[in-house]
Each structure stands twice: as structure tokens, then as C-alpha cells.
Protein backbone atom coordinates (compact mmCIF):
# COMPACT_ATOMS: atom_id res chain seq x y z
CA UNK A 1 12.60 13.86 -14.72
CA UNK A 2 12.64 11.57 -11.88
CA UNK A 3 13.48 7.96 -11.42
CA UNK A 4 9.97 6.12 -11.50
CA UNK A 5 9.18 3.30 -9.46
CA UNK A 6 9.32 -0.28 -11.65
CA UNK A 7 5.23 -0.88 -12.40
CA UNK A 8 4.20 2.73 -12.85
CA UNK A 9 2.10 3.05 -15.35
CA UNK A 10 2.15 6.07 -17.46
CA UNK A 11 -0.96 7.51 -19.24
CA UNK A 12 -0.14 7.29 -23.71
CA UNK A 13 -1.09 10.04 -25.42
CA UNK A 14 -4.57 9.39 -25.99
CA UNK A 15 -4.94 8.72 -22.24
CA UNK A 16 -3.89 11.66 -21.38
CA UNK A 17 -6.32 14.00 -23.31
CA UNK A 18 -8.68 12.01 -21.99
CA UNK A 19 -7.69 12.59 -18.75
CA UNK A 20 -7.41 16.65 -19.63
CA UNK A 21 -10.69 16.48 -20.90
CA UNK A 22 -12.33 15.01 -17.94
CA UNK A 23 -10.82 17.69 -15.21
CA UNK A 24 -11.57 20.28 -17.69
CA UNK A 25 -15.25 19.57 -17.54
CA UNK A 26 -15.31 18.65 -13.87
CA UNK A 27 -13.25 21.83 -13.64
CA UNK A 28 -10.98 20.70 -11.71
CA UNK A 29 -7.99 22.40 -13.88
CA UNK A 30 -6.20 24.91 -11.81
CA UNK A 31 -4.86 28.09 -13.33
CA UNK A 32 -1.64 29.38 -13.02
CA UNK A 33 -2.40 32.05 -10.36
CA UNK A 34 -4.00 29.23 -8.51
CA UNK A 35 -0.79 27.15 -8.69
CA UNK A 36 0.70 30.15 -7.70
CA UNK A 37 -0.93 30.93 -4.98
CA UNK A 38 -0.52 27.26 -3.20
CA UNK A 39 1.11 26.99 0.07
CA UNK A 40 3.36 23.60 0.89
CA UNK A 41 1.72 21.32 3.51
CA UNK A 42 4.17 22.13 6.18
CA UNK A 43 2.49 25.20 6.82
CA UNK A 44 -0.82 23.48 8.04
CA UNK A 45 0.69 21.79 11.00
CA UNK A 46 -3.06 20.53 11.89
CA UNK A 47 -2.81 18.69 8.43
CA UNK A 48 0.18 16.97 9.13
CA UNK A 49 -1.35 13.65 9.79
CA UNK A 50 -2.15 13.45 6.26
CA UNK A 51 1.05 14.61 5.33
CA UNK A 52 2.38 10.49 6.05
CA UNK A 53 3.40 8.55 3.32
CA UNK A 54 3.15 4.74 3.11
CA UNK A 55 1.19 2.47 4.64
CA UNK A 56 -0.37 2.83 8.16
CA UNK A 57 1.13 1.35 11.17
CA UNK A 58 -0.77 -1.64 12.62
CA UNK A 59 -1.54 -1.99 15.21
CA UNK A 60 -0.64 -5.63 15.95
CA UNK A 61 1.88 -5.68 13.52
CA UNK A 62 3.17 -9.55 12.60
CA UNK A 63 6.92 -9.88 14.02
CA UNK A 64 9.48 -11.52 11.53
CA UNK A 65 11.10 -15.02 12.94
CA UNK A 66 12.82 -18.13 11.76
CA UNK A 67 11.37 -21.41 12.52
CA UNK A 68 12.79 -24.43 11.31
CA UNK A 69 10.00 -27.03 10.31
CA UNK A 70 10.07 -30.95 8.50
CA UNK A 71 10.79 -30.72 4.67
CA UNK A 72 7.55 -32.74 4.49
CA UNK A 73 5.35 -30.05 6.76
CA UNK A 74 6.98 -27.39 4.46
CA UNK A 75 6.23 -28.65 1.36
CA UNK A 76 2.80 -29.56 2.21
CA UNK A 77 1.83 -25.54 2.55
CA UNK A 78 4.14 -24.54 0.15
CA UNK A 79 2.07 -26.43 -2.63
CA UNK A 80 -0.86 -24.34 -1.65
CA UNK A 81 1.08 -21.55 -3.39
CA UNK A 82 0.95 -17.82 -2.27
CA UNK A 83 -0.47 -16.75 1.11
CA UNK A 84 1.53 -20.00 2.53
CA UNK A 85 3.03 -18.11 5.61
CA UNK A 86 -0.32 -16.46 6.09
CA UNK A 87 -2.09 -19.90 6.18
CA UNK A 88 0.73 -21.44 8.84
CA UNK A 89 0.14 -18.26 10.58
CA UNK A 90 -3.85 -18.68 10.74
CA UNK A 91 -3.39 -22.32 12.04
CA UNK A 92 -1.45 -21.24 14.76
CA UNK A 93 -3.52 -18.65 15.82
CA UNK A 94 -6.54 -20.91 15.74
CA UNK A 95 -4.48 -23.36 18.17
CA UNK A 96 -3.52 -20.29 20.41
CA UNK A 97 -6.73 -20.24 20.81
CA UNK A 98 -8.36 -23.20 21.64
CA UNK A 99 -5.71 -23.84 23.99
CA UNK A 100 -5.67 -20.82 26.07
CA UNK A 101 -6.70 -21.30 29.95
């Protein structure tokens, strides 16, 4: 079996008949000639886009730097507690913009 990722969560028992149940009557079970008869991905080249794993790529992705700021100026967004960066980052952006020419 293979290594699982930490945080997966994996159906008990009960769950799982559940689960059975519910593809059964949406039938949605494939049988073992079906199985059989499945072709890997790689063979649909015009599928390959869906093929990716992960996330998307953005398209303005953010770019990683280090800044080095007051103690006091860090603190103060710090105690806002997650989504700090993000805020610092929002400020910024609304300066960028009210100052452009």
C-alpha cells in the first residue's frame, strides 16, 4: 500500500458501505470487463491538459522576497494573526496604486 499524505482521511467501515451503496444505485460501479477494458490517459493526447496535477499556474504569481521591517511595524500585523503577509501585501498594492503617474 502506498505512503499516504499526513491529513488523508480514510473512509471506516461503515463509511465505506455507504459509499458502495451510493455508486451502486447511481450505478456508477464498474465491472471487471469495464476495468479491463480502460485505456491510460496518455493515449488521449487531446486530454492531456487534464492530465496536470496540482494547482494551476497563475498567472501573476506573488514572487518570494526578504524585506527587513521595524520590530514594532512587524508586530503590529503579526497580532492580526494568519493572512499577515497577505494584509502587508494588500496595503502595498493599494499604495502602488494611488501613487502611480
Amino acid at each position: 500500500m502506498p505512503k499516504l499524505k499526513s491529513g488523508t482521511i480514510i473512509p471506516t467501515d461503515e463509511e465505506n458501505i455507504t459509499i458502495t451503496e451510493q455508486a451502486h444505485s447511481d450505478d456508477t460501479v464498474l465491472t471487471d470487463q469495464q476495468l479491463a477494458t480502460m485505456k491510460p490517459i496518455s493515449e488521449f493526447p487531446e486530454l492531456e491538459v487534464l492530465a496536470k496535477r496540482g494547482r494551476p499556474h497563475k498567472m501573476n504569481p506573488k514572487q518570494s522576497t526578504t524585506i527587513r521591517l521595524d520590530a514594532e511595524v512587524l508586530g503590529f500585523f503579526k497580532q492580526h494573526g494568519k493572512g499577515w503577509q497577505t494584509e502587508i501585501n494588500d496595503i502595498l498594492r493599494d499604495y502602488v496604486q494611488e501613487h502611480r503617474s
